[in-house]
PDB file of N, CA and C in Angstrom:
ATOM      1  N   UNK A   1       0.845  -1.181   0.000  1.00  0.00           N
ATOM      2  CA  UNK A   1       0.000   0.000   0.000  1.00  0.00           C
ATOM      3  C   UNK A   1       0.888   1.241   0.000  1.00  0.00           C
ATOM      4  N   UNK A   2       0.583   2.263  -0.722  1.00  0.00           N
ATOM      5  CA  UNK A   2       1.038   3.379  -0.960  1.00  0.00           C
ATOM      6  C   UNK A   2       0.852   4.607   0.306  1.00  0.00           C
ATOM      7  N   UNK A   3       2.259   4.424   0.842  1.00  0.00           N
ATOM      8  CA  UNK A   3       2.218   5.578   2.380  1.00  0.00           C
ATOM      9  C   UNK A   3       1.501   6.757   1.596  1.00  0.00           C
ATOM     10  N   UNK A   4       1.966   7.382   0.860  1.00  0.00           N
ATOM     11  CA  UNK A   4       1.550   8.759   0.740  1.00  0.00           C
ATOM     12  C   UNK A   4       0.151   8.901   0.681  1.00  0.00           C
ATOM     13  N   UNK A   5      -0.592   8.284  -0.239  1.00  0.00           N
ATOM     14  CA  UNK A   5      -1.764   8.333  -0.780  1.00  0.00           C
ATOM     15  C   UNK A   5      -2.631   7.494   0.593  1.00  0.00           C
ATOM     16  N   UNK A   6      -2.432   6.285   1.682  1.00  0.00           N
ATOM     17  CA  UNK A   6      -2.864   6.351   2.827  1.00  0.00           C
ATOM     18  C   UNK A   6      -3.146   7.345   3.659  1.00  0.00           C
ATOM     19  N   UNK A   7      -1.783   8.117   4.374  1.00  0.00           N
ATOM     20  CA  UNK A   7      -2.006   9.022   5.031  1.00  0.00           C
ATOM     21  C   UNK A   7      -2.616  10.385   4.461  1.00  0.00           C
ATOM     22  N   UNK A   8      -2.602  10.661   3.099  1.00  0.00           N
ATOM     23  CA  UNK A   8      -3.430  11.808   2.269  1.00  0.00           C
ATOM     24  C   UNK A   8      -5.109  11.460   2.948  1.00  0.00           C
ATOM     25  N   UNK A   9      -5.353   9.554   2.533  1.00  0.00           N
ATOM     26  CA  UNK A   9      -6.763   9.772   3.035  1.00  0.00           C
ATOM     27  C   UNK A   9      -7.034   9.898   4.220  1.00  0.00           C
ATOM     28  N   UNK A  10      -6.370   9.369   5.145  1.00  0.00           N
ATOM     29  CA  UNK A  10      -6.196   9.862   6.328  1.00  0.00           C
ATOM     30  C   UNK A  10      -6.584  11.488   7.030  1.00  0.00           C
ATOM     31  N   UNK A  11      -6.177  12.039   6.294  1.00  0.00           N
ATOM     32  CA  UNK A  11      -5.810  14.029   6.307  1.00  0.00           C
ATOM     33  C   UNK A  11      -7.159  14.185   5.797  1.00  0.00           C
ATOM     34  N   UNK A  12      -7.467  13.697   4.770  1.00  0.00           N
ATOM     35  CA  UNK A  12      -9.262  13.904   4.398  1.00  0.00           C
ATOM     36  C   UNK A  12     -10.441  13.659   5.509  1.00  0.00           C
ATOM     37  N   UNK A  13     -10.039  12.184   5.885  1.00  0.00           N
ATOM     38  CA  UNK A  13     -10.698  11.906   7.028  1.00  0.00           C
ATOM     39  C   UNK A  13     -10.594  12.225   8.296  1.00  0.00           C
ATOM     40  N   UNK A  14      -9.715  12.549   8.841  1.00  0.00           N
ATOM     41  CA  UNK A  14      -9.403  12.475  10.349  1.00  0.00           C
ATOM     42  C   UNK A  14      -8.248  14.417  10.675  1.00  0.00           C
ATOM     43  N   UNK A  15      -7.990  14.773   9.971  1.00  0.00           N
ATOM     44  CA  UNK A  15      -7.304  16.822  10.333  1.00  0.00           C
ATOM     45  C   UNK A  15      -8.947  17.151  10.963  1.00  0.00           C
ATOM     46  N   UNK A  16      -9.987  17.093  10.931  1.00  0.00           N
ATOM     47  CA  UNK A  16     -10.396  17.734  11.663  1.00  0.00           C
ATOM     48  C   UNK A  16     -10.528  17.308  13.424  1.00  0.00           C
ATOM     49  N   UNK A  17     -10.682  15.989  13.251  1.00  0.00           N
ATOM     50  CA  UNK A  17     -10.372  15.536  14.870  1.00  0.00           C
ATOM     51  C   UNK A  17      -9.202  15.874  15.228  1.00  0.00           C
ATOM     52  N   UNK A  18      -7.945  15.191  14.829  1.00  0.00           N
ATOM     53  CA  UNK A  18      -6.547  15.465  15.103  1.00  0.00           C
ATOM     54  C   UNK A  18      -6.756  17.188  15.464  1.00  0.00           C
ATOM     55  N   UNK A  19      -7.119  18.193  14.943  1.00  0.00           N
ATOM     56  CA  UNK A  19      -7.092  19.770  14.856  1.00  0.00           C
ATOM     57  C   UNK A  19      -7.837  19.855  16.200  1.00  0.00           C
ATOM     58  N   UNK A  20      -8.876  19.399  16.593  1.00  0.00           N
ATOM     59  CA  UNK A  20     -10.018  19.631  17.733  1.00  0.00           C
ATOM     60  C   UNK A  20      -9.426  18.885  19.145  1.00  0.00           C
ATOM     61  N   UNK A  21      -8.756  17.943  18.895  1.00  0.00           N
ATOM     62  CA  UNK A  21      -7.802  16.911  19.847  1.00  0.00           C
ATOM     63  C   UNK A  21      -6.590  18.181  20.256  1.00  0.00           C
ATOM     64  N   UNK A  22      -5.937  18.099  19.385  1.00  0.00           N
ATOM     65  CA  UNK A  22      -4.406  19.627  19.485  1.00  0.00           C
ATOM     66  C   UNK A  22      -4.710  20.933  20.317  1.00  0.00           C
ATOM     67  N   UNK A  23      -6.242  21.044  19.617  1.00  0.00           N
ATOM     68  CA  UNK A  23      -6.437  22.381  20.606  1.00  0.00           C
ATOM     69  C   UNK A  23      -7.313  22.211  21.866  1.00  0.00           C
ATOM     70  N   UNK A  24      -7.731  21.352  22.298  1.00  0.00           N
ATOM     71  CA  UNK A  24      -7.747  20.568  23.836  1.00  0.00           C
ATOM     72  C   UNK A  24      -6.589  20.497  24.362  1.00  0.00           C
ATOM     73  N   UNK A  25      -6.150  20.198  23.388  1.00  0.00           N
ATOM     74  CA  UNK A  25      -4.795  19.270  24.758  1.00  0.00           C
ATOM     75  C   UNK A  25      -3.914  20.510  24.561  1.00  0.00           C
ATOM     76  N   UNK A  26      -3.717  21.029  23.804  1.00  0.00           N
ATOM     77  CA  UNK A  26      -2.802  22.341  23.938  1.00  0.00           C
ATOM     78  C   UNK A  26      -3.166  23.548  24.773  1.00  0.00           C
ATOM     79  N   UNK A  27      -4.486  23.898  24.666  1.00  0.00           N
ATOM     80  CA  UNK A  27      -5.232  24.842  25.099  1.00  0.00           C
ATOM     81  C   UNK A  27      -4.978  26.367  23.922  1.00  0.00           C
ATOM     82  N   UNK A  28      -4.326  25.933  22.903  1.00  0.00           N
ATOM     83  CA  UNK A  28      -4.401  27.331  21.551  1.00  0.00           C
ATOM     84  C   UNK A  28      -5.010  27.154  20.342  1.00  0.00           C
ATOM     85  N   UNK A  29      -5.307  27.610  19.679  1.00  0.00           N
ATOM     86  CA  UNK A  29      -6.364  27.694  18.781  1.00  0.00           C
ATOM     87  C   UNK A  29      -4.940  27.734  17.691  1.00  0.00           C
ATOM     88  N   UNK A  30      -3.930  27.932  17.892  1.00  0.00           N
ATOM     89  CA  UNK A  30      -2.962  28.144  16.498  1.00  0.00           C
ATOM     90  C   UNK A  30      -2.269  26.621  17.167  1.00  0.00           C
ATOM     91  N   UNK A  31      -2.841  25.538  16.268  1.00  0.00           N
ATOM     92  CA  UNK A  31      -2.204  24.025  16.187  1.00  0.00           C
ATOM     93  C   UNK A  31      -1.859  23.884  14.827  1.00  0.00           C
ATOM     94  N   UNK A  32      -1.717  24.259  13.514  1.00  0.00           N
ATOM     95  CA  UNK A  32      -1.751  24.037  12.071  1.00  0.00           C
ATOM     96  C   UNK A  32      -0.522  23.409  12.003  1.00  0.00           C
ATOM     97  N   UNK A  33       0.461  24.157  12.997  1.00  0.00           N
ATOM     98  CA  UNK A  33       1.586  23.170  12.402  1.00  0.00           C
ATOM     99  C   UNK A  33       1.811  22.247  13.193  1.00  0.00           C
ATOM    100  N   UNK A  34       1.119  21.635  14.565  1.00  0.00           N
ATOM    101  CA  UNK A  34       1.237  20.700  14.867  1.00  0.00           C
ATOM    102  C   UNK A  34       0.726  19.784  14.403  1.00  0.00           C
ATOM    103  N   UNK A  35      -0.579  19.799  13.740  1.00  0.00           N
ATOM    104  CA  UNK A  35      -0.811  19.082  13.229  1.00  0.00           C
ATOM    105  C   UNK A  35      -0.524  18.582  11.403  1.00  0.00           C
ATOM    106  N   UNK A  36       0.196  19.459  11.179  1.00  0.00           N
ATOM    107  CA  UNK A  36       1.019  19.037   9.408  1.00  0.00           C
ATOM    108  C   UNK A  36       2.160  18.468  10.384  1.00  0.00           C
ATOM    109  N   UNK A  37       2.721  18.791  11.510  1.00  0.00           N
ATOM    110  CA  UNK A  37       3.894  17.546  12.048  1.00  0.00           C
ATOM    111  C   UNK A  37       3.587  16.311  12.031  1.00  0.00           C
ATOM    112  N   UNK A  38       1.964  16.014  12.605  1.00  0.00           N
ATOM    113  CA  UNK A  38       1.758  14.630  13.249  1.00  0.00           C
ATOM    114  C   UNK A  38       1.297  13.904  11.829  1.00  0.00           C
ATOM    115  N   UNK A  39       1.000  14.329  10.431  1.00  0.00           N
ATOM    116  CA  UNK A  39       0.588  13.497   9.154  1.00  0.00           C
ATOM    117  C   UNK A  39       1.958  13.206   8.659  1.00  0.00           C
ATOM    118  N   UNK A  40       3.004  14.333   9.155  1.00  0.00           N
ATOM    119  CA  UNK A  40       4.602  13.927   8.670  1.00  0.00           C
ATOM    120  C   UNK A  40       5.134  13.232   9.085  1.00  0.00           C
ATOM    121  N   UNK A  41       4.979  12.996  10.762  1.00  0.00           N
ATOM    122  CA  UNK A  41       5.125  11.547  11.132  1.00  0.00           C
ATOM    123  C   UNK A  41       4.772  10.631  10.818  1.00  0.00           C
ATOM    124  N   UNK A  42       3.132  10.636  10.631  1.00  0.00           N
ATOM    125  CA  UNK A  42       2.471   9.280  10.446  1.00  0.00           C
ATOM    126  C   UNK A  42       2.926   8.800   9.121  1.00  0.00           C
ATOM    127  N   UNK A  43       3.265   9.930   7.909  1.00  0.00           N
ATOM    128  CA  UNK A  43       3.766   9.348   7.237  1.00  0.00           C
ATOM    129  C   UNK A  43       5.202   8.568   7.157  1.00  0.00           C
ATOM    130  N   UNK A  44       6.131   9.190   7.639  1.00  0.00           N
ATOM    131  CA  UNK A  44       7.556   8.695   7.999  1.00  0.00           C
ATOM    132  C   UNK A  44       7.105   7.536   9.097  1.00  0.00           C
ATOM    133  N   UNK A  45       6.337   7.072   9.320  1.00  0.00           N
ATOM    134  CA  UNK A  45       6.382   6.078  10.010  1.00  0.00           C
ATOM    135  C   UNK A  45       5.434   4.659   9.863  1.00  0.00           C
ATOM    136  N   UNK A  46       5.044   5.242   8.928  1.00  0.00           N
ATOM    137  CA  UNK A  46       3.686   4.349   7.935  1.00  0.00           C
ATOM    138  C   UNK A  46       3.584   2.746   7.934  1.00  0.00           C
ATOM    139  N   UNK A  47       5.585   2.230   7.933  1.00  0.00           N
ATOM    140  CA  UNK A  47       5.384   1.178   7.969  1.00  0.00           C
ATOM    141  C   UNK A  47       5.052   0.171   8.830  1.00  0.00           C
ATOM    142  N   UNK A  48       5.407   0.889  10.584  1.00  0.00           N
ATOM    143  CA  UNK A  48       5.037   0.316  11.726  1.00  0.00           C
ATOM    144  C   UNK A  48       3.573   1.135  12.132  1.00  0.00           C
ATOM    145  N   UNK A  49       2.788   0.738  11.210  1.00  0.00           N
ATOM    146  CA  UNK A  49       1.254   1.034  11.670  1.00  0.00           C
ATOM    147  C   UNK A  49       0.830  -0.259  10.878  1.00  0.00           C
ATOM    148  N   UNK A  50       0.280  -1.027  11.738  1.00  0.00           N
ATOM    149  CA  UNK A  50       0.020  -2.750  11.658  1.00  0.00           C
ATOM    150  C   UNK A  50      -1.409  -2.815  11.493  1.00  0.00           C
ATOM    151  N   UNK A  51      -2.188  -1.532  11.159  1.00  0.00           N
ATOM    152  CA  UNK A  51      -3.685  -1.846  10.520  1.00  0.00           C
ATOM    153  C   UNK A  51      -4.548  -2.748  11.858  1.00  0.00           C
ATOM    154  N   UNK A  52      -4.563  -3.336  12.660  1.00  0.00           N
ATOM    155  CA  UNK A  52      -4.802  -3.671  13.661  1.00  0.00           C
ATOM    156  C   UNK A  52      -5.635  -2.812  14.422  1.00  0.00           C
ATOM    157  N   UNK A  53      -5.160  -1.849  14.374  1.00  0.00           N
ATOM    158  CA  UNK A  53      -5.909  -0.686  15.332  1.00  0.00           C
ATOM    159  C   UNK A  53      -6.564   0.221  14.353  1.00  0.00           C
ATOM    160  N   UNK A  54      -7.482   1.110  14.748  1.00  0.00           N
ATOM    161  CA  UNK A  54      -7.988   2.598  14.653  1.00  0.00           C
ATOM    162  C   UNK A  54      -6.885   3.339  14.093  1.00  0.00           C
ATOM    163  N   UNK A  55      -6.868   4.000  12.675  1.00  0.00           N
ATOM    164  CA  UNK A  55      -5.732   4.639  12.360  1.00  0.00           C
ATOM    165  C   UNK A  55      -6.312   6.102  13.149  1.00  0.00           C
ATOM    166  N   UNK A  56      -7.437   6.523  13.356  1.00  0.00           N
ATOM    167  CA  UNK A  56      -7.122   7.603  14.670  1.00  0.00           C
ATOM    168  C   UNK A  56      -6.859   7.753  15.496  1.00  0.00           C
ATOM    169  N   UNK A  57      -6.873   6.468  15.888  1.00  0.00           N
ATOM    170  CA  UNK A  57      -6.211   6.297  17.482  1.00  0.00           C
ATOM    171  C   UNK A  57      -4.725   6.295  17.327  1.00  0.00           C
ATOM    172  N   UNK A  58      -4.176   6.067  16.060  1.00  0.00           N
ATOM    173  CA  UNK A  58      -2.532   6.145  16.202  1.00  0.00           C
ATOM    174  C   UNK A  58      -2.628   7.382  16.273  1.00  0.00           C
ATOM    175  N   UNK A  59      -3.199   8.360  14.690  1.00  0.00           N
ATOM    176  CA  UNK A  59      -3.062   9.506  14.305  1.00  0.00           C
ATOM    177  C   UNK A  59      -2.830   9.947  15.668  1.00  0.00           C
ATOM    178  N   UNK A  60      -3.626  10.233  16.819  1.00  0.00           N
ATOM    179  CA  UNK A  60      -4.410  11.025  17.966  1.00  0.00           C
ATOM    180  C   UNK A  60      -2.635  10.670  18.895  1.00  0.00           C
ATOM    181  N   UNK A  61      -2.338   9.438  19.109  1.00  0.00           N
ATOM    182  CA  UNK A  61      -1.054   9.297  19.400  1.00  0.00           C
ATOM    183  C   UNK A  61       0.269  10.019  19.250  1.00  0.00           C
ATOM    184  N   UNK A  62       0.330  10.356  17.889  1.00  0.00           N
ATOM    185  CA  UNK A  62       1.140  10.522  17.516  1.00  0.00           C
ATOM    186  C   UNK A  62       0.996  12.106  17.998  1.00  0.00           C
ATOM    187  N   UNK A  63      -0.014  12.875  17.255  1.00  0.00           N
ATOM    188  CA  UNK A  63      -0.396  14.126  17.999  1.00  0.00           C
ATOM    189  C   UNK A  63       0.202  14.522  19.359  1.00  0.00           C
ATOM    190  N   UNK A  64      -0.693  13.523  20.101  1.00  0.00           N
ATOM    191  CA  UNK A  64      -0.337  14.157  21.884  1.00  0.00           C
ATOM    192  C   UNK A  64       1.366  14.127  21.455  1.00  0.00           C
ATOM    193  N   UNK A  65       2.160  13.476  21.185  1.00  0.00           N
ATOM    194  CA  UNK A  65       3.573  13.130  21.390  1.00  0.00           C
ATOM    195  C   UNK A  65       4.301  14.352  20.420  1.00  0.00           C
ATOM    196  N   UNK A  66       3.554  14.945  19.356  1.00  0.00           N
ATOM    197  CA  UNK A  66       3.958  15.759  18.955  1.00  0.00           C
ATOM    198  C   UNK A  66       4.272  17.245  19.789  1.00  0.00           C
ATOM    199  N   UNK A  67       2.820  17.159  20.424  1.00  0.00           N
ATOM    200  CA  UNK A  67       2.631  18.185  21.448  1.00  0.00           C
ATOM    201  C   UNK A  67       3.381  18.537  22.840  1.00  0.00           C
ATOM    202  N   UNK A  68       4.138  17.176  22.752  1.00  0.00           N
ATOM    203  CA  UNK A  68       4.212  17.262  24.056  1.00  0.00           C
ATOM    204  C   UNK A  68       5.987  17.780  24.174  1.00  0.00           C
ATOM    205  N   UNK A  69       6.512  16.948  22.429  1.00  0.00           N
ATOM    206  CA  UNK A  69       7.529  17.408  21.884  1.00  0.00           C
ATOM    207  C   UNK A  69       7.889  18.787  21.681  1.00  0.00           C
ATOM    208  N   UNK A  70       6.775  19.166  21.687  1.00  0.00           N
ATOM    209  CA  UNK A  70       6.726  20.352  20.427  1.00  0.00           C
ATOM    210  C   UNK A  70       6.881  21.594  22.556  1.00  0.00           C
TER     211      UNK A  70
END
């Protein structure tokens, strides 16, 4: 399966949760680039996502860890 074009549908489906998740847990309304970090991860990391789970529940993962990075 094609990372890019996964996590693209991903970004169709799921930037607005990931965006509404960021600015909870952050408490700022300016998350845009945390969240173009956490689809850059998910993509750079595409291959250890084992389909097993909720790809929002990684997405949402990856987020907090961005945030917490960030």
């Amino acid at each position: 399966m094609d990372a890019g074009w996964q996590v693209e549908q991903w970004f169709h489906e799921y930037e607005k949760d990931i965006t509404n998740y960021l600015v909870y847990y952050t408490g700022s309304k300016d998350v845009e680039d945390l969240v173009q970090e956490t689809f850059l991860k998910a993509f750079q990391s595409f291959v250890r996502f084992k389909f097993e789970s909720n790809p929002k529940t990684w997405l949402i993962s990856i987020a907090r860890n961005t945030a917490i990075d960030f």
